[in-house]
C-alpha atoms as a PDB file:
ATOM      1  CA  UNK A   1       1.504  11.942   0.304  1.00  0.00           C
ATOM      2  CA  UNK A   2       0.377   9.841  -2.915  1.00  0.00           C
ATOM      3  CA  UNK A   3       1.743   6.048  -3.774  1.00  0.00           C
ATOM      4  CA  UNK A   4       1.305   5.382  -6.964  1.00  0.00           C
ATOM      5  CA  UNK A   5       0.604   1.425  -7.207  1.00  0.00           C
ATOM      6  CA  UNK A   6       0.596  -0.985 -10.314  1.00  0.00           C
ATOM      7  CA  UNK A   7      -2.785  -2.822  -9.943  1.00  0.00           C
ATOM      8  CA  UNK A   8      -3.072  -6.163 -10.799  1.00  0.00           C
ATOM      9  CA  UNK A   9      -6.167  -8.059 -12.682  1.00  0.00           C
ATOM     10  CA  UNK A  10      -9.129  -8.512  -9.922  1.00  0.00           C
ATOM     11  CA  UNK A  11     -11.179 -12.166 -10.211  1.00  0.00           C
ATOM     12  CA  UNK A  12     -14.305 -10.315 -10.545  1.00  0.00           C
ATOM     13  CA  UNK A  13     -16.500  -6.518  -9.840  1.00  0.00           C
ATOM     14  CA  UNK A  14     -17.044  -8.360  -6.426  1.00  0.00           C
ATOM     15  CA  UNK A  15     -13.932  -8.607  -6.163  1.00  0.00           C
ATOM     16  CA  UNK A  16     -12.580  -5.334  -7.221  1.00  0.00           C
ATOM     17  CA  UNK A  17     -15.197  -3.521  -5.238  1.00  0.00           C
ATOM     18  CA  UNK A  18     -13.654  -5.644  -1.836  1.00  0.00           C
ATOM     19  CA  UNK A  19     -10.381  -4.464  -2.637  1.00  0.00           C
ATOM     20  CA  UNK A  20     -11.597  -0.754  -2.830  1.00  0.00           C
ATOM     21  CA  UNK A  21     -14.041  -0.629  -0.250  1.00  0.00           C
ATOM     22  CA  UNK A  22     -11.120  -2.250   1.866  1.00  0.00           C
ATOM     23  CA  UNK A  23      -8.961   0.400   0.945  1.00  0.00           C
ATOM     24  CA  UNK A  24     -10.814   3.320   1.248  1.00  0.00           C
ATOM     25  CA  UNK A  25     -12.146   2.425   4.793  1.00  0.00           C
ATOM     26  CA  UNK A  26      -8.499   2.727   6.144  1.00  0.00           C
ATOM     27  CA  UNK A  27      -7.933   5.296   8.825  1.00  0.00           C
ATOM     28  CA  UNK A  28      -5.701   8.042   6.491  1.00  0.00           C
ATOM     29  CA  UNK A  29      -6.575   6.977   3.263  1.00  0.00           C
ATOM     30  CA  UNK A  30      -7.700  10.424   1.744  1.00  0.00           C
ATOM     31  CA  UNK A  31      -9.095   8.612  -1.783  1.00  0.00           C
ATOM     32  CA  UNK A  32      -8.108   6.958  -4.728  1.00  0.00           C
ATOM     33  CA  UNK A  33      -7.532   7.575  -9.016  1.00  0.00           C
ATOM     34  CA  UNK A  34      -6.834   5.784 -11.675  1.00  0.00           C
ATOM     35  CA  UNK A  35      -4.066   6.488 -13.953  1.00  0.00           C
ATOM     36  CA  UNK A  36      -3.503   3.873 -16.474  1.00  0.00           C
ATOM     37  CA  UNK A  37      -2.974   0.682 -14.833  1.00  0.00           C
ATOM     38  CA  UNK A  38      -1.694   2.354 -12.001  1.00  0.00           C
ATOM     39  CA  UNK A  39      -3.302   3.692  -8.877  1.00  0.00           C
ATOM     40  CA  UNK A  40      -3.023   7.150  -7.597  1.00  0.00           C
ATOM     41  CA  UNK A  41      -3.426   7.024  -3.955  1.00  0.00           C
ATOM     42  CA  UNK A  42      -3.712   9.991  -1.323  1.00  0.00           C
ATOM     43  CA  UNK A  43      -2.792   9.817   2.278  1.00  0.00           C
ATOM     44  CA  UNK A  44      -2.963  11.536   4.914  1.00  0.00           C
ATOM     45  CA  UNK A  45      -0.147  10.816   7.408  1.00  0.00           C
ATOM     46  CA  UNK A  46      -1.328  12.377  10.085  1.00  0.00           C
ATOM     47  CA  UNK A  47      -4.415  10.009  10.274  1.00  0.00           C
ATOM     48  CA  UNK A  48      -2.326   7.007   8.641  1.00  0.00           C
ATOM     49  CA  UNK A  49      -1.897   4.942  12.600  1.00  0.00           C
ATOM     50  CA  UNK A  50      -0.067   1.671  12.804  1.00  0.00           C
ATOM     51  CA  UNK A  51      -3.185  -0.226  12.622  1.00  0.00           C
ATOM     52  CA  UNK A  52      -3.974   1.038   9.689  1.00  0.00           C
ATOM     53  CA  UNK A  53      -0.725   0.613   7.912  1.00  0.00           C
ATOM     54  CA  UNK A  54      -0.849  -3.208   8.973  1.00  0.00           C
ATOM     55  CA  UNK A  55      -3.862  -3.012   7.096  1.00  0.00           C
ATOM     56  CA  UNK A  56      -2.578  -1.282   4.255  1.00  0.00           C
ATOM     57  CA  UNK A  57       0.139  -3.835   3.755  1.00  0.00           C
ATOM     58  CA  UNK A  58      -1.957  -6.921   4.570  1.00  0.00           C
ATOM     59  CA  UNK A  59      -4.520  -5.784   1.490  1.00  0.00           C
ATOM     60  CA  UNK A  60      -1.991  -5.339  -0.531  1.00  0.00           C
ATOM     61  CA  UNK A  61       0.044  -8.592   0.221  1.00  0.00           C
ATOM     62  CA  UNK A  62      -3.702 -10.213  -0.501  1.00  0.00           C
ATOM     63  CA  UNK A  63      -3.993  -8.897  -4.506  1.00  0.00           C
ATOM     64  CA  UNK A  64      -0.529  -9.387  -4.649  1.00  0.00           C
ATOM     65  CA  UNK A  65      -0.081  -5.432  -5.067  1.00  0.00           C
ATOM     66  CA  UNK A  66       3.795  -4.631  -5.099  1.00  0.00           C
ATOM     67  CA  UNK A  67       4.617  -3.007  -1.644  1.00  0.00           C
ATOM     68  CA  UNK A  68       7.797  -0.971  -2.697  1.00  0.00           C
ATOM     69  CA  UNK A  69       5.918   1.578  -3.007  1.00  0.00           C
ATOM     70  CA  UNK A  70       5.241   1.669   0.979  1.00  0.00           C
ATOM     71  CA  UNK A  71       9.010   1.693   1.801  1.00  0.00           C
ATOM     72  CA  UNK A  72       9.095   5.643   1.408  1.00  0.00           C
ATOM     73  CA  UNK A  73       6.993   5.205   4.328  1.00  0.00           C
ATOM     74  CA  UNK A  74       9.350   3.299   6.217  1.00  0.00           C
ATOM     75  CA  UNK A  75      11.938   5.914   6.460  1.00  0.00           C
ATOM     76  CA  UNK A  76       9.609   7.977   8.565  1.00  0.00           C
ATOM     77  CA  UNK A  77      10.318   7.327  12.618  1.00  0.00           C
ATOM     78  CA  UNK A  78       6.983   6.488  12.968  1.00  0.00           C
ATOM     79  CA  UNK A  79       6.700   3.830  10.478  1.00  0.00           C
ATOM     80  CA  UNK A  80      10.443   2.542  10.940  1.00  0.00           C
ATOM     81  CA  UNK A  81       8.816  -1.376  12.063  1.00  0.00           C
ATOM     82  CA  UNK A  82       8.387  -1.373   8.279  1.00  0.00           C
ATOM     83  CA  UNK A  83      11.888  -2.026   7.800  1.00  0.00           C
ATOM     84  CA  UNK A  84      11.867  -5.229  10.069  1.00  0.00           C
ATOM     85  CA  UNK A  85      13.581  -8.286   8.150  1.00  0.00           C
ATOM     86  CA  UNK A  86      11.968 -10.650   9.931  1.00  0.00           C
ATOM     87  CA  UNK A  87       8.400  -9.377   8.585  1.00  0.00           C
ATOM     88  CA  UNK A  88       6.453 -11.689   5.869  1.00  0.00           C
ATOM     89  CA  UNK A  89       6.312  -8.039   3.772  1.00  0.00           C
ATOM     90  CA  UNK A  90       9.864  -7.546   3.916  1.00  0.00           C
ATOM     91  CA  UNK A  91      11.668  -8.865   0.890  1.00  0.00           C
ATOM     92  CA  UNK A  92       8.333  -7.658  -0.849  1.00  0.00           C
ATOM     93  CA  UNK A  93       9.073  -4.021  -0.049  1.00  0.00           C
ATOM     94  CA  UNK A  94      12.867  -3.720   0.092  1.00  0.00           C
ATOM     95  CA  UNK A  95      13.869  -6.476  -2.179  1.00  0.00           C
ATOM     96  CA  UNK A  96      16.577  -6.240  -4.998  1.00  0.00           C
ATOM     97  CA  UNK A  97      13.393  -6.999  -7.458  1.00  0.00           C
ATOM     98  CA  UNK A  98      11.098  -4.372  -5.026  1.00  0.00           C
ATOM     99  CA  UNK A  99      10.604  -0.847  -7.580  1.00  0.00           C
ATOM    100  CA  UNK A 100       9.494   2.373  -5.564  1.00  0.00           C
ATOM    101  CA  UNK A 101       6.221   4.180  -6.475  1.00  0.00           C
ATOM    102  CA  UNK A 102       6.132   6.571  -4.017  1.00  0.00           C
ATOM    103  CA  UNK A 103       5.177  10.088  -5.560  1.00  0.00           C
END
């Protein structure tokens, strides 16, 4: 599966090497592209584990990344605790203002 995610501005190469180095250490994240201003990234479900979709979100949630693009994920049975209203990611991800970038 590939989300496609709207990056925001990074505070510095420190910091934008964090956020990358973060991401690509998570348990089924396959890799990552640029497209634009948007990033291209692959996962592999099978590998993707609860922890490491906790993860996922909480990095995100940190660079302010929009997280609609995770609720595709939330409609699989394994990843239904997504869809939890009283989560701090919630609003964030299924929100009236929340725009899907799953691809």
């Amino acid at each position: 599966m590939e989300l496609r995610i709207r990056l925001q501005d990074f505070y510095s190469p420190g910091d934008e090497r964090r956020f990358f180095d973060g991401l690509l250490a998570l348990a089924g994240v396959q890799g990552c592209r640029g497209e634009g201003r948007d990033l291209l990234v692959a996962l592999d479900l099978r590998r993707l584990n609860r922890d490491a979709m906790r993860e996922l979100v909480a990095l995100l949630w940190r660079y302010r990344i929009a997280l609609a693009p995770l609720r595709a994920l939330a409609g699989k049975a394994r990843f239904a605790w997504l869809d939890d209203p009283r989560a701090y990611w919630h609003a964030a991800m299924f929100g009236s203002g929340a725009r899907s970038g799953a691809g």
